[in-house]
Each structure stands twice: as structure tokens, then as C-alpha cells.
C-alpha atoms as a PDB file:
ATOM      1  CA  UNK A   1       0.000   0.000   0.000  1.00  0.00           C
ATOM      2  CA  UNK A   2       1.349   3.308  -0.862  1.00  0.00           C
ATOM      3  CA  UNK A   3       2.329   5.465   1.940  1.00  0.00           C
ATOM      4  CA  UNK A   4       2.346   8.965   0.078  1.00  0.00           C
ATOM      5  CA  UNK A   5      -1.334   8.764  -0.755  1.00  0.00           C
ATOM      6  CA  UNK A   6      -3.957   8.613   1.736  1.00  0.00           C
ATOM      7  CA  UNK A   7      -6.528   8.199   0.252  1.00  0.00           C
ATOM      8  CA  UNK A   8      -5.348   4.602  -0.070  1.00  0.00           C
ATOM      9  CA  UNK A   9      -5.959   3.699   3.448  1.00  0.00           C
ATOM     10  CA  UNK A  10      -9.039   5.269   3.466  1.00  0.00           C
ATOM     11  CA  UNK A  11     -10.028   3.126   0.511  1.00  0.00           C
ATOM     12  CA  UNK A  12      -8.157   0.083   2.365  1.00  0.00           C
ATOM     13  CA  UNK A  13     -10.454   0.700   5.562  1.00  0.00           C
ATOM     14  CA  UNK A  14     -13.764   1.547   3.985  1.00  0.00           C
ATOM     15  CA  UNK A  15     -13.138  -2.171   2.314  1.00  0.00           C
ATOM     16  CA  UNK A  16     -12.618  -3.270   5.570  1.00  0.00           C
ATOM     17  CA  UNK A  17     -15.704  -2.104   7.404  1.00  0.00           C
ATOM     18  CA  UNK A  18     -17.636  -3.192   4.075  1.00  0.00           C
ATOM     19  CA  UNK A  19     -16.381  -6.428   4.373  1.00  0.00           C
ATOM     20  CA  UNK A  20     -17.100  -6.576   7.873  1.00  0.00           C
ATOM     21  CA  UNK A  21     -21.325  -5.520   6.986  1.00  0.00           C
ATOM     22  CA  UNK A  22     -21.618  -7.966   4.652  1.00  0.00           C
ATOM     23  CA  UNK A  23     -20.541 -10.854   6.679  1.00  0.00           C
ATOM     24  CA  UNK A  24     -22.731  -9.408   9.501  1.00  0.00           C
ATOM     25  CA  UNK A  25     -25.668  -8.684   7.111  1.00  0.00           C
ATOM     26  CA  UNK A  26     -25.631 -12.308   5.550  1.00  0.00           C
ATOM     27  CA  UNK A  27     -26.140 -14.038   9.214  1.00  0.00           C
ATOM     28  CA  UNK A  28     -30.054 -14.520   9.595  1.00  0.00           C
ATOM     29  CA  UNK A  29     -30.339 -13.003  12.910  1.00  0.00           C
ATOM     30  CA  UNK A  30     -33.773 -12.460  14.702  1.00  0.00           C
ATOM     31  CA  UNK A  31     -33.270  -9.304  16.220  1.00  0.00           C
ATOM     32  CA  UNK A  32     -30.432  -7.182  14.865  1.00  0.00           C
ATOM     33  CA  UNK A  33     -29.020  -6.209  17.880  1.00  0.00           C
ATOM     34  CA  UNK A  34     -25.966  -4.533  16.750  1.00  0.00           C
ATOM     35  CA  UNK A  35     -27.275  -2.533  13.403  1.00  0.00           C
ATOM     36  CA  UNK A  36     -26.952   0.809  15.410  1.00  0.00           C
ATOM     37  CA  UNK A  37     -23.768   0.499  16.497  1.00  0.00           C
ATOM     38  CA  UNK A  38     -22.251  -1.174  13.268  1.00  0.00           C
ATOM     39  CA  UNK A  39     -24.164   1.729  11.274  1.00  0.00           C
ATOM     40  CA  UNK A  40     -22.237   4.321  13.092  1.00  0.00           C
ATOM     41  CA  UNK A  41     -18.940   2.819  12.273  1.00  0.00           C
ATOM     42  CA  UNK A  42     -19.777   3.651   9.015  1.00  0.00           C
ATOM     43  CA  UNK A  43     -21.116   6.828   9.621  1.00  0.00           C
ATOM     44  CA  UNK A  44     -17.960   8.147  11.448  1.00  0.00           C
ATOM     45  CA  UNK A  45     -15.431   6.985   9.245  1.00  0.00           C
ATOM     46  CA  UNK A  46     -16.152   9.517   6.230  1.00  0.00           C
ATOM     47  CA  UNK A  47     -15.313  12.681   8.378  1.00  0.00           C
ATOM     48  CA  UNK A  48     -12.386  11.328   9.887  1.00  0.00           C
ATOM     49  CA  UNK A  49      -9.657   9.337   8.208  1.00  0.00           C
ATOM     50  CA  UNK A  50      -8.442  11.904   5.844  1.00  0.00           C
ATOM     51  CA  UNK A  51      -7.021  13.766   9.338  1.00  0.00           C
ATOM     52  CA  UNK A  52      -5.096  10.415   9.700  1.00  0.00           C
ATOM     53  CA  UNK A  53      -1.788   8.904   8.232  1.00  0.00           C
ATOM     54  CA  UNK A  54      -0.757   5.074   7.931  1.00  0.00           C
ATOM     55  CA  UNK A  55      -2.778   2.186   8.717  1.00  0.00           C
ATOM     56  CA  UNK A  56      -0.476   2.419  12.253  1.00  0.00           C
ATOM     57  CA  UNK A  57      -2.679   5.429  13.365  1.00  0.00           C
ATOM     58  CA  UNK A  58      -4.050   5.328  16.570  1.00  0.00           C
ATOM     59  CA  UNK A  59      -7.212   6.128  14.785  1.00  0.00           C
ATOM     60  CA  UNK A  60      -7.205   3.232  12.675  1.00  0.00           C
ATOM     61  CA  UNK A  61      -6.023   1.129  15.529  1.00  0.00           C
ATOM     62  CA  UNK A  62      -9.131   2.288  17.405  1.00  0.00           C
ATOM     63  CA  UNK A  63     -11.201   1.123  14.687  1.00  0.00           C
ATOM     64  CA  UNK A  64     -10.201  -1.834  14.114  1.00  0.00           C
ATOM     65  CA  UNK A  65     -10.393  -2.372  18.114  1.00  0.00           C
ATOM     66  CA  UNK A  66     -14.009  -1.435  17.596  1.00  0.00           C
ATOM     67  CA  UNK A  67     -14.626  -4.092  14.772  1.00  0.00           C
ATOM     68  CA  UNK A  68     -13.535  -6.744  16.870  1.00  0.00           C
ATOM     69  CA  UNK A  69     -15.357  -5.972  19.466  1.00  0.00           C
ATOM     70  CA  UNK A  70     -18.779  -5.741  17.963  1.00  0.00           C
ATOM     71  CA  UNK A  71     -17.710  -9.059  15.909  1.00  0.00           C
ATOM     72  CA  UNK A  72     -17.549 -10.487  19.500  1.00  0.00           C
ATOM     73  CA  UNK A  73     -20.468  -9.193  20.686  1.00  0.00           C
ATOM     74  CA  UNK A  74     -22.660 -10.243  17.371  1.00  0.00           C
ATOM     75  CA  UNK A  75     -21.376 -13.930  17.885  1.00  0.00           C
ATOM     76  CA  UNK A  76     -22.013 -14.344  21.342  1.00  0.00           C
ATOM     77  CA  UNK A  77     -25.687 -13.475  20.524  1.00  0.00           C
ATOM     78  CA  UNK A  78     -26.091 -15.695  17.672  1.00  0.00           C
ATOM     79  CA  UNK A  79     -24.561 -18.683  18.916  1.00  0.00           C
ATOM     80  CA  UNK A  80     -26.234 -18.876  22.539  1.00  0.00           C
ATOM     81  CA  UNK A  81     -29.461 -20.821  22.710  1.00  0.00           C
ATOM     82  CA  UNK A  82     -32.399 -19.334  21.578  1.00  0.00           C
ATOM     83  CA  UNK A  83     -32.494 -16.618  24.456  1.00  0.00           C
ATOM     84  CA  UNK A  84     -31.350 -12.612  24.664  1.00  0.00           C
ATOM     85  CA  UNK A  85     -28.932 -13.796  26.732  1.00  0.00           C
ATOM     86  CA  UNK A  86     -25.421 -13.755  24.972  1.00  0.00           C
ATOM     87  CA  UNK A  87     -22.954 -16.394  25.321  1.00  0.00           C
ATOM     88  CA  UNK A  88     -19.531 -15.740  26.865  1.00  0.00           C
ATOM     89  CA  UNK A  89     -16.779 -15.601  24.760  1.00  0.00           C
ATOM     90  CA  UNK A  90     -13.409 -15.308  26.611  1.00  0.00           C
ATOM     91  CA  UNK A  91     -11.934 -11.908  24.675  1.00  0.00           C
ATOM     92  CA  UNK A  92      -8.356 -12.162  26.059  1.00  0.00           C
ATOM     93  CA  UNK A  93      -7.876 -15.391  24.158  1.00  0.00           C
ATOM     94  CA  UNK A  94      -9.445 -14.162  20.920  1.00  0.00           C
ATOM     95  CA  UNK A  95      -7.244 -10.508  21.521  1.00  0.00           C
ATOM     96  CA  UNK A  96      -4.237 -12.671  21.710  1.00  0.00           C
ATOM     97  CA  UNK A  97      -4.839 -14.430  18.639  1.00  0.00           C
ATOM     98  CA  UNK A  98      -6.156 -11.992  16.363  1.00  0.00           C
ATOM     99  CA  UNK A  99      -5.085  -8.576  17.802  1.00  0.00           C
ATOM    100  CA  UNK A 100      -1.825  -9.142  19.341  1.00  0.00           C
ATOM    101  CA  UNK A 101       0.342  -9.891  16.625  1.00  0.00           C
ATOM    102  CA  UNK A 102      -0.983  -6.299  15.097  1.00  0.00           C
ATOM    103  CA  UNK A 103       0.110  -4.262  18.388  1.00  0.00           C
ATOM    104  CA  UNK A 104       3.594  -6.166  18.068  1.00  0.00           C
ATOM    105  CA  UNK A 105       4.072  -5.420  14.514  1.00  0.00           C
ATOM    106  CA  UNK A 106       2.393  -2.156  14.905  1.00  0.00           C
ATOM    107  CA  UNK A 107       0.673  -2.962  11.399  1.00  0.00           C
ATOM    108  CA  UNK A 108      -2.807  -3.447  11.102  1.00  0.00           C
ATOM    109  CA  UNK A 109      -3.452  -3.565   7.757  1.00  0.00           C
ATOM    110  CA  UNK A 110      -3.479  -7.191   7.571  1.00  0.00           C
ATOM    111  CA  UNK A 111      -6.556  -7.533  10.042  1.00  0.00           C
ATOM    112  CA  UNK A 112      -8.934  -9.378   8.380  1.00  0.00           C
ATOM    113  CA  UNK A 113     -12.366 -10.069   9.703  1.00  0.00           C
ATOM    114  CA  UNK A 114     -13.806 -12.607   7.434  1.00  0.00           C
ATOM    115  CA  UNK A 115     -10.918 -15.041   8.809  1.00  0.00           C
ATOM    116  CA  UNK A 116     -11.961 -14.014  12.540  1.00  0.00           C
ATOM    117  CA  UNK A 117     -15.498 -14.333  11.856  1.00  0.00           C
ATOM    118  CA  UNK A 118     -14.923 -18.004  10.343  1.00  0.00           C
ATOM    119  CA  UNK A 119     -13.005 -19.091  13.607  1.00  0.00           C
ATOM    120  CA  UNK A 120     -15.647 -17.479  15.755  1.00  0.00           C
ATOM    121  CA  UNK A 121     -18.066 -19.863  13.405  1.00  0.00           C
ATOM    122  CA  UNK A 122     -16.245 -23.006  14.014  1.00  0.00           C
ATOM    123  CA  UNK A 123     -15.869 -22.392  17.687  1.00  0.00           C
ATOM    124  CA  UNK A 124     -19.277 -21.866  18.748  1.00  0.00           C
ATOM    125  CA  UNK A 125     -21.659 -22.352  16.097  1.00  0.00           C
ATOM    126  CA  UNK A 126     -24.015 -25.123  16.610  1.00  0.00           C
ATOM    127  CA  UNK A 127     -22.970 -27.589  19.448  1.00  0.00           C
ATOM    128  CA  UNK A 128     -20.706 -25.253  21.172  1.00  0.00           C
ATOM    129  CA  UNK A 129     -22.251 -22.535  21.464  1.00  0.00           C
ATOM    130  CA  UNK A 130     -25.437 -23.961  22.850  1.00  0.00           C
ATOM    131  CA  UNK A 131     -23.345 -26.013  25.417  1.00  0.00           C
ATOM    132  CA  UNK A 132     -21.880 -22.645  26.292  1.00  0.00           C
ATOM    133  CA  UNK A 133     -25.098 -21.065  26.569  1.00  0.00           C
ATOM    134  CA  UNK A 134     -27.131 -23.449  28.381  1.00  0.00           C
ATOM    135  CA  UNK A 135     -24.340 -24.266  31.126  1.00  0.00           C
ATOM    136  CA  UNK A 136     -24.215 -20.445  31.593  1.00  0.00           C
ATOM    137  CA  UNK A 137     -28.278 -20.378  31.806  1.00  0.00           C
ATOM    138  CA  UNK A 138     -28.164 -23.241  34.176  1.00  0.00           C
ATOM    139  CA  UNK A 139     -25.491 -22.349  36.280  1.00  0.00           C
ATOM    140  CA  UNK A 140     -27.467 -18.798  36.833  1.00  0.00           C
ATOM    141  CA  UNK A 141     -30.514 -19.926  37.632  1.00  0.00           C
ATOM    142  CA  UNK A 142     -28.756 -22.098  40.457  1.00  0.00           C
ATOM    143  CA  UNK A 143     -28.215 -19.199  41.547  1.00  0.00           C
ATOM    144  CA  UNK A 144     -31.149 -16.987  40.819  1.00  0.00           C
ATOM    145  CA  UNK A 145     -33.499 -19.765  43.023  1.00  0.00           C
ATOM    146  CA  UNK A 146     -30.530 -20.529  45.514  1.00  0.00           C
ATOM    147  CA  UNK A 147     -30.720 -23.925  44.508  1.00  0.00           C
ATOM    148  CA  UNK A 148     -29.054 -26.242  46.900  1.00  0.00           C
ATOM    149  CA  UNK A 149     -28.989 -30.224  47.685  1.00  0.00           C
ATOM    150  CA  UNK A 150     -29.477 -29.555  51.524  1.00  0.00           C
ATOM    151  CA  UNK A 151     -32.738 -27.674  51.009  1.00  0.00           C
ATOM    152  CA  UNK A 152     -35.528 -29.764  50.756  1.00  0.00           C
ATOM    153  CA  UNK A 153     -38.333 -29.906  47.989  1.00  0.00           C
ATOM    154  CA  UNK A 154     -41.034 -27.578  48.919  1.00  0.00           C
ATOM    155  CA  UNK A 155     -44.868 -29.013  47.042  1.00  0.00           C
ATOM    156  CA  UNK A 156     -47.611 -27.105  47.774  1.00  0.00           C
ATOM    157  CA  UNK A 157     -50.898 -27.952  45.445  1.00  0.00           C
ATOM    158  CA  UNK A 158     -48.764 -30.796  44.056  1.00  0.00           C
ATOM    159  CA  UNK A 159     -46.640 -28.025  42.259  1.00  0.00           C
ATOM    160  CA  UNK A 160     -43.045 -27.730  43.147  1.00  0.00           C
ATOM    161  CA  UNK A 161     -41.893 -24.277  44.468  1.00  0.00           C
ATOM    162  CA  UNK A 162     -39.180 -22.095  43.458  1.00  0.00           C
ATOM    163  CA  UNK A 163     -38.664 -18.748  44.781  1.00  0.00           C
ATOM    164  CA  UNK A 164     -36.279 -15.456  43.682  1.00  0.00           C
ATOM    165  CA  UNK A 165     -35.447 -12.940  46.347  1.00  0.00           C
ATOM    166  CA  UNK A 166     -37.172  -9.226  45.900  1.00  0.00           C
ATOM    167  CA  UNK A 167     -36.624  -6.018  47.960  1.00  0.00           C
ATOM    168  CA  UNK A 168     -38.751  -2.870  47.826  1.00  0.00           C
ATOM    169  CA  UNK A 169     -38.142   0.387  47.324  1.00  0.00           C
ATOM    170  CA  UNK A 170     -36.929   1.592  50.448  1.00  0.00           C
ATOM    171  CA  UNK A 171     -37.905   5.442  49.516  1.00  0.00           C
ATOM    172  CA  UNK A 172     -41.075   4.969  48.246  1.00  0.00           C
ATOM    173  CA  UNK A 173     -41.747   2.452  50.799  1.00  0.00           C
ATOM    174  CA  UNK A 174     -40.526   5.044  53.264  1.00  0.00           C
ATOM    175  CA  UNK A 175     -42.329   8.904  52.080  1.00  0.00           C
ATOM    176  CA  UNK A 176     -44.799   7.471  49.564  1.00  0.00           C
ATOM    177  CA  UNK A 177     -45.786   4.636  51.697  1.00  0.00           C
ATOM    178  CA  UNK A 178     -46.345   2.382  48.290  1.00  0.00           C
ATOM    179  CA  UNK A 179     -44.447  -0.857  47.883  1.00  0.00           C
ATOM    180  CA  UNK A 180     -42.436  -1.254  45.042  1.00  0.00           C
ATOM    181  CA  UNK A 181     -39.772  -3.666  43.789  1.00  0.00           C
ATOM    182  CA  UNK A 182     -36.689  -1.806  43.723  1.00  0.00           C
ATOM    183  CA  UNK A 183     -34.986  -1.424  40.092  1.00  0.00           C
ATOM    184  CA  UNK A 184     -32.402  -3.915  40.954  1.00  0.00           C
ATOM    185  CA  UNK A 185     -35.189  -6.414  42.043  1.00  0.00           C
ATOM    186  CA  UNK A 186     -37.173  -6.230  38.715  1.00  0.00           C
ATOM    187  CA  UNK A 187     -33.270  -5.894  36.476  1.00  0.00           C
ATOM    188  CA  UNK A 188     -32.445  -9.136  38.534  1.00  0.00           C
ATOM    189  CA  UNK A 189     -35.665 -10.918  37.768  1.00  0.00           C
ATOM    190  CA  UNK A 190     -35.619 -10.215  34.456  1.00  0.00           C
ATOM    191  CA  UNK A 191     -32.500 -11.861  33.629  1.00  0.00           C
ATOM    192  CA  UNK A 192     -33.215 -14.484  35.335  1.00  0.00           C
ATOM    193  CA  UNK A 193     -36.203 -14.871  33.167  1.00  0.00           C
ATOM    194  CA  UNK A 194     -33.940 -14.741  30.510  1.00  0.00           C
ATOM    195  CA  UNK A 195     -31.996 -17.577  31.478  1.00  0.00           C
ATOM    196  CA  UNK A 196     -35.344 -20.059  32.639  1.00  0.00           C
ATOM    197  CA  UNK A 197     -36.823 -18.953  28.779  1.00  0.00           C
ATOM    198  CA  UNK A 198     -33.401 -20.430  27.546  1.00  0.00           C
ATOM    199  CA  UNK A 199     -34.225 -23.830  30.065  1.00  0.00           C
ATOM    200  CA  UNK A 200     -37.447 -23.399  27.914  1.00  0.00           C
ATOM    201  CA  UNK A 201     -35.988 -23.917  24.760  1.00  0.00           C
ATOM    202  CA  UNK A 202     -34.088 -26.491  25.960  1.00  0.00           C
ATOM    203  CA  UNK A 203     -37.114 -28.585  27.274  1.00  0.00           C
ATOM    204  CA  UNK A 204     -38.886 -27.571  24.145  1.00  0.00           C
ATOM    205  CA  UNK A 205     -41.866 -25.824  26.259  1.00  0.00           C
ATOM    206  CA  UNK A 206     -42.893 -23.202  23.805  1.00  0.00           C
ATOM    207  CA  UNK A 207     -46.154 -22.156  26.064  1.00  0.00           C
ATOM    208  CA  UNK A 208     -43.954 -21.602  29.485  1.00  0.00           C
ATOM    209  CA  UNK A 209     -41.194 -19.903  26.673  1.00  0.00           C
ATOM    210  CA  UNK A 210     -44.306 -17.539  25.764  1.00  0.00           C
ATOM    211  CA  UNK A 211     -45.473 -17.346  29.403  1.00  0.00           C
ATOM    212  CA  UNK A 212     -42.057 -16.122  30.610  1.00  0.00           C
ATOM    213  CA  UNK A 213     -41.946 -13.790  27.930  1.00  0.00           C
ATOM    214  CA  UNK A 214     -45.557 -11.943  28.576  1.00  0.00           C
ATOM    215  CA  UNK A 215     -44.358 -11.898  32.321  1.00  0.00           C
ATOM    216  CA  UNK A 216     -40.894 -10.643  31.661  1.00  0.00           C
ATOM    217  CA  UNK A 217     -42.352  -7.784  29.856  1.00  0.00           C
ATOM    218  CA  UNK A 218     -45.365  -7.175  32.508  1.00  0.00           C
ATOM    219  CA  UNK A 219     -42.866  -6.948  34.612  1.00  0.00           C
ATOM    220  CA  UNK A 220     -40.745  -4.189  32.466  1.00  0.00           C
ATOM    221  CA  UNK A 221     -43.365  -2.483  31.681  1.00  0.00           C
ATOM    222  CA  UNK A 222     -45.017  -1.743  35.381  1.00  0.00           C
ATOM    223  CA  UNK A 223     -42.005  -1.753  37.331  1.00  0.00           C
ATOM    224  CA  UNK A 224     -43.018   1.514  38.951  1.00  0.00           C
ATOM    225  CA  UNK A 225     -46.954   0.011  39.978  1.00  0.00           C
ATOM    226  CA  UNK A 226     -47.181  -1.456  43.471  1.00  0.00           C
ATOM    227  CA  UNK A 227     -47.289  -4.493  44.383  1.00  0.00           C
ATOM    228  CA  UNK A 228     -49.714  -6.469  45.242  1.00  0.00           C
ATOM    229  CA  UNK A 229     -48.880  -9.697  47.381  1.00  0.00           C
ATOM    230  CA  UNK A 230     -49.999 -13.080  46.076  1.00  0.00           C
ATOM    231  CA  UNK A 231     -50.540 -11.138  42.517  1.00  0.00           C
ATOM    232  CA  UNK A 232     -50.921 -14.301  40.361  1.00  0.00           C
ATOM    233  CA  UNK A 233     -49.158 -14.925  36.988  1.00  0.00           C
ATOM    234  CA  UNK A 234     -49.212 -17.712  34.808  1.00  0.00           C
ATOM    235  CA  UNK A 235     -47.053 -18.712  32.354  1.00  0.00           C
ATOM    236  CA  UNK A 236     -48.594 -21.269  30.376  1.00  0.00           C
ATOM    237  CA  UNK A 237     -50.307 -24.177  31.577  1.00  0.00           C
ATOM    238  CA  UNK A 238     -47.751 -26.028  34.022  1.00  0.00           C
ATOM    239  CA  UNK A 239     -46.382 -22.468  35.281  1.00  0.00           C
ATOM    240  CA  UNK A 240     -47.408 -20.078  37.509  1.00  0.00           C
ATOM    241  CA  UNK A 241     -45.368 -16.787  38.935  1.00  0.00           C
ATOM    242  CA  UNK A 242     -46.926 -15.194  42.381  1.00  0.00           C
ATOM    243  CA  UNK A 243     -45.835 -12.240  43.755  1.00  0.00           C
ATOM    244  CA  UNK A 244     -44.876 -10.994  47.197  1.00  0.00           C
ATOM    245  CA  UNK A 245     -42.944  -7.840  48.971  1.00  0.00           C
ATOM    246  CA  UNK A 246     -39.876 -10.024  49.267  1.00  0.00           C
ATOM    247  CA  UNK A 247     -39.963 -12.349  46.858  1.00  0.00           C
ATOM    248  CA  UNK A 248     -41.232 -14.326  44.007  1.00  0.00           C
ATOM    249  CA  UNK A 249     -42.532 -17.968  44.104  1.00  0.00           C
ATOM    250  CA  UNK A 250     -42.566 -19.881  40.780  1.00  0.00           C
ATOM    251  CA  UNK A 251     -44.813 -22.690  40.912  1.00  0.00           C
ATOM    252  CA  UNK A 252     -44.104 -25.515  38.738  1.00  0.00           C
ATOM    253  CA  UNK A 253     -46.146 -28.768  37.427  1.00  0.00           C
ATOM    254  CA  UNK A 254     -43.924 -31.906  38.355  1.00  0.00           C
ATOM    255  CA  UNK A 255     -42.847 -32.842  34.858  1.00  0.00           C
ATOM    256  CA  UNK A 256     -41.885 -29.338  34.104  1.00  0.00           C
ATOM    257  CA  UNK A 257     -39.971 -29.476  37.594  1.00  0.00           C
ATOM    258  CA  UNK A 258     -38.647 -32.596  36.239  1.00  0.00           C
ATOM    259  CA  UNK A 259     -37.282 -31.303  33.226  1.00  0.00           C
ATOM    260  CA  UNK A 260     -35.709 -28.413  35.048  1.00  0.00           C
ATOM    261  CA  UNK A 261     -34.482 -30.900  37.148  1.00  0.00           C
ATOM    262  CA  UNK A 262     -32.708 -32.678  34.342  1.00  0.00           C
ATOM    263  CA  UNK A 263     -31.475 -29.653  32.872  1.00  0.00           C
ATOM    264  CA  UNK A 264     -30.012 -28.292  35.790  1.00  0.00           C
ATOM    265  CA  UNK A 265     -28.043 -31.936  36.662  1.00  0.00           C
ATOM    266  CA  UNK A 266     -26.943 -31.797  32.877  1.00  0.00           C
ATOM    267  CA  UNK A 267     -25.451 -28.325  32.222  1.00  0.00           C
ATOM    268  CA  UNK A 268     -24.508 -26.572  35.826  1.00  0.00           C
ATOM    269  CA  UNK A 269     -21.485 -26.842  37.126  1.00  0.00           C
ATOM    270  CA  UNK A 270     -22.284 -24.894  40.273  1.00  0.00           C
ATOM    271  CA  UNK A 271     -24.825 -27.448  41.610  1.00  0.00           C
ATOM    272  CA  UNK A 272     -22.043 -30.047  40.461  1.00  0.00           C
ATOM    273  CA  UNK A 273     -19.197 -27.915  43.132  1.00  0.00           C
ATOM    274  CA  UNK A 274     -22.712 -27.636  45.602  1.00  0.00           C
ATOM    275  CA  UNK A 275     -23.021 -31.646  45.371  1.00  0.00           C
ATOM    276  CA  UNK A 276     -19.478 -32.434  45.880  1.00  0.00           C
ATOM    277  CA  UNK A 277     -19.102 -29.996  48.871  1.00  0.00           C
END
């Protein structure tokens, strides 16, 4: 590449942040999470790499940074399991591989997406990524219903019982005298919906899938309405969700229980370290 005319790099990086859309465009992705902030990569680039020299600008170091980065982020949505929760994708191994040589050689002109994209591929596309996934979905919902072999089995109308912690809203519990969840309550409890909708997929339960969805949303939407204890939910037909000030109780039909059961025993690691303790 010619280092007297600049207008060559900017050519050389446009082709790279093209090539990088169209392998991002041509995945068949539900929700396209990451259109914004891919789109403004593209926006910013036009008023600002003329002001730049040499593919060994900071600028251009910055951008590629950025690239891999949102490459990253895009895979470890589309590889987990069915769920908006993303997989995790250890980025200090993947920076060692694919950026690290380019800080060493202080060249980064030979950074080429479509070959980190294809190892992201065969690395957690299909198997591996869902393994990923649904040991990270088990192992937090372990932890979101404090799941542990010395605590017995609580059955109450032949349902098995699960329960999520809750807190209220101290202040407007305090002056407004109105009890609501606090924010980190309903944040919690929605990512832990999250990962039992990804259990969901797993079990191939598409009406308790739908069920957690309505309820996650509910739940979004009236965050800020009071609660009112024993405020029934269901989700589906071998679900139910009731609420209370300082908690949650999840009632479950025994074969669902079951499957959760076998899901957990399968994929968690935590309640593997909890056994063996």
C-alpha cells in the first residue's frame, strides 16, 4: 500500500468495514441487535480518516479495536441458545490471537475479519455454542433460586416451588408509603427470566417460553406500579409466577420441575461444586 497517498488507506479501511457488513448482514439473525452500532462505524469513518496517516494510526487502531469488538459481541448473541442472553466468549484469548500480533508489529493492515469471523463460526456455532449457553443459563438460575442439595423440595398444590429474592423500594416504601420492587429487584428478575426462557428452549416448552416472555415484559413495563402480594401470573399451563414484597414464588407442574431438574443436573457446574461440597 502506498504510503504517500492517503486516500489509499481510506479506501483500504472503507473495504474493511464493508467487508465486515456484509458478513454481519448475511447471518439470519432475529433481532439485529448490533445494526446501530455497526451503522455508526460507518457513519464516522467519512469525516475522519483523511485527518489520519498510515494504517499504524491510533485512529485506525481504534477502529479496528471497535470491529472486533462488535464481531464479539454479534457472535455471542447468535450462537447462545435461543435466548437474549449472549454467550460468553473469553476476549483475552481471541485478543491474543487476532489482535496481538498487530500491536507487536504495529501494522494493522493485515486484520482481516472474514478469517476471525470463520473461527468465531467453528468455535461456537451449533454444538458449542449452545453447550456454552445453556451451562451459563443453568449455572445462573442455580443461583437466581438458591438452589441447593441440603434444602428440601417444597410441594404445595402438588406443584413444586421455586422462589427469587425481591426487595422494595426503600424510599417509596418510606415517604410514599407504596411498595415497590426496587430497580435492581425487577433488572435481577428479568434476567433471570432470561436464562429459565433459555431452560425453555431447551425442554422444548414453547407455552412456558411464551409465558415467561408476557411476564418478563409485565414486569418491564409496570415496574413503577405497586405491588400487590400473592398477585398471580401464569405462564402457560404447568407455570405459575406469584408475587410478594420479598420475593417471588414460581410454581411448577412436576414434569416441568422434572425437566428443570434434568437440565439443571446436565449443564450446571455450580450445583455439580454444591453436590461435591
Amino acid at each position: 500500500m502506498p504510503s504517500n497517498d492517503i486516500r489509499e488507506y481510506g479506501r483500504h479501511y472503507k473495504s474493511l468495514f464493508l467487508k465486515f457488513i456484509a458478513l454481519m448482514v448475511s447471518q439470519e439473525v432475529e433481532d439485529d441487535i448490533l445494526a446501530d452500532e455497526e451503522r455508526s462505524i460507518i457513519d464516522d469513518f467519512g469525516s475522519q480518516w483523511i485527518f489520519h496517516h498510515g494504517s499504524n494510526s491510533e485512529f485506525f487502531k481504534s477502529k479496528v479495536e471497535k470491529i472486533f469488538a462488535l464481531m464479539l459481541k454479534r457472535a455471542a448473541h447468535i450462537f447462545s441458545p435461543g435466548s437474549n442472553i449472549p454467550i460468553e466468549i473469553d476476549h483475552k484469548q481471541w485478543k491474543e490471537q487476532f489482535l496481538n500480533p498487530h500491536y507487536r508489529n504495529e501494522d494493522w493492515t493485515n486484520f482481516d475479519p472474514e478469517i476471525l469471523w470463520n473461527a468465531l463460526v467453528d468455535a461456537y456455532h451449533g454444538d458449542a455454542g449452545l453447550e456454552i449457553g445453556y451451562q451459563q443459563s443453568a449455572d445462573a438460575l442455580v443461583k437466581f433460586f438458591d438452589i441447593r442439595p441440603e434444602n428440601p423440595v417444597t410441594i404445595k398444590a402438588g406443584n413444586v416451588v421455586l422462589e427469587s429474592s425481591a426487595q422494595l423500594d426503600w424510599m417509596t416504601k418510606k415517604w410514599d408509603r407504596i411498595s415497590r420492587f426496587g430497580w435492581e429487584t425487577v433488572r435481577d428478575t428479568i434476567k433471570g427470566l432470561e436464562h429459565l426462557k433459555a431452560f425453555a428452549v431447551w425442554a422444548d416448552e414453547a407455552d412456558f417460553a411464551d409465558g415467561i416472555k408476557e411476564f418478563s415484559v409485565w414486569l418491564d413495563r409496570n415496574e413503577r406500579l405497586p405491588v400487590t402480594s400473592r398477585q398471580k401470573h401464569p405462564m402457560g399451563p404447568t407455570a405459575s409466577v406469584s408475587l410478594f414484597h420479598f420475593k417471588l414464588e414460581y410454581r411448577l407442574k412436576p414434569e416441568l420441575a422434572q425437566q428443570l431438574q434434568l437440565f439443571l443436573s446436565t449443564f450446571s457446574t455450580v450445583l455439580r461444586d454444591r453436590e461435591a461440597a
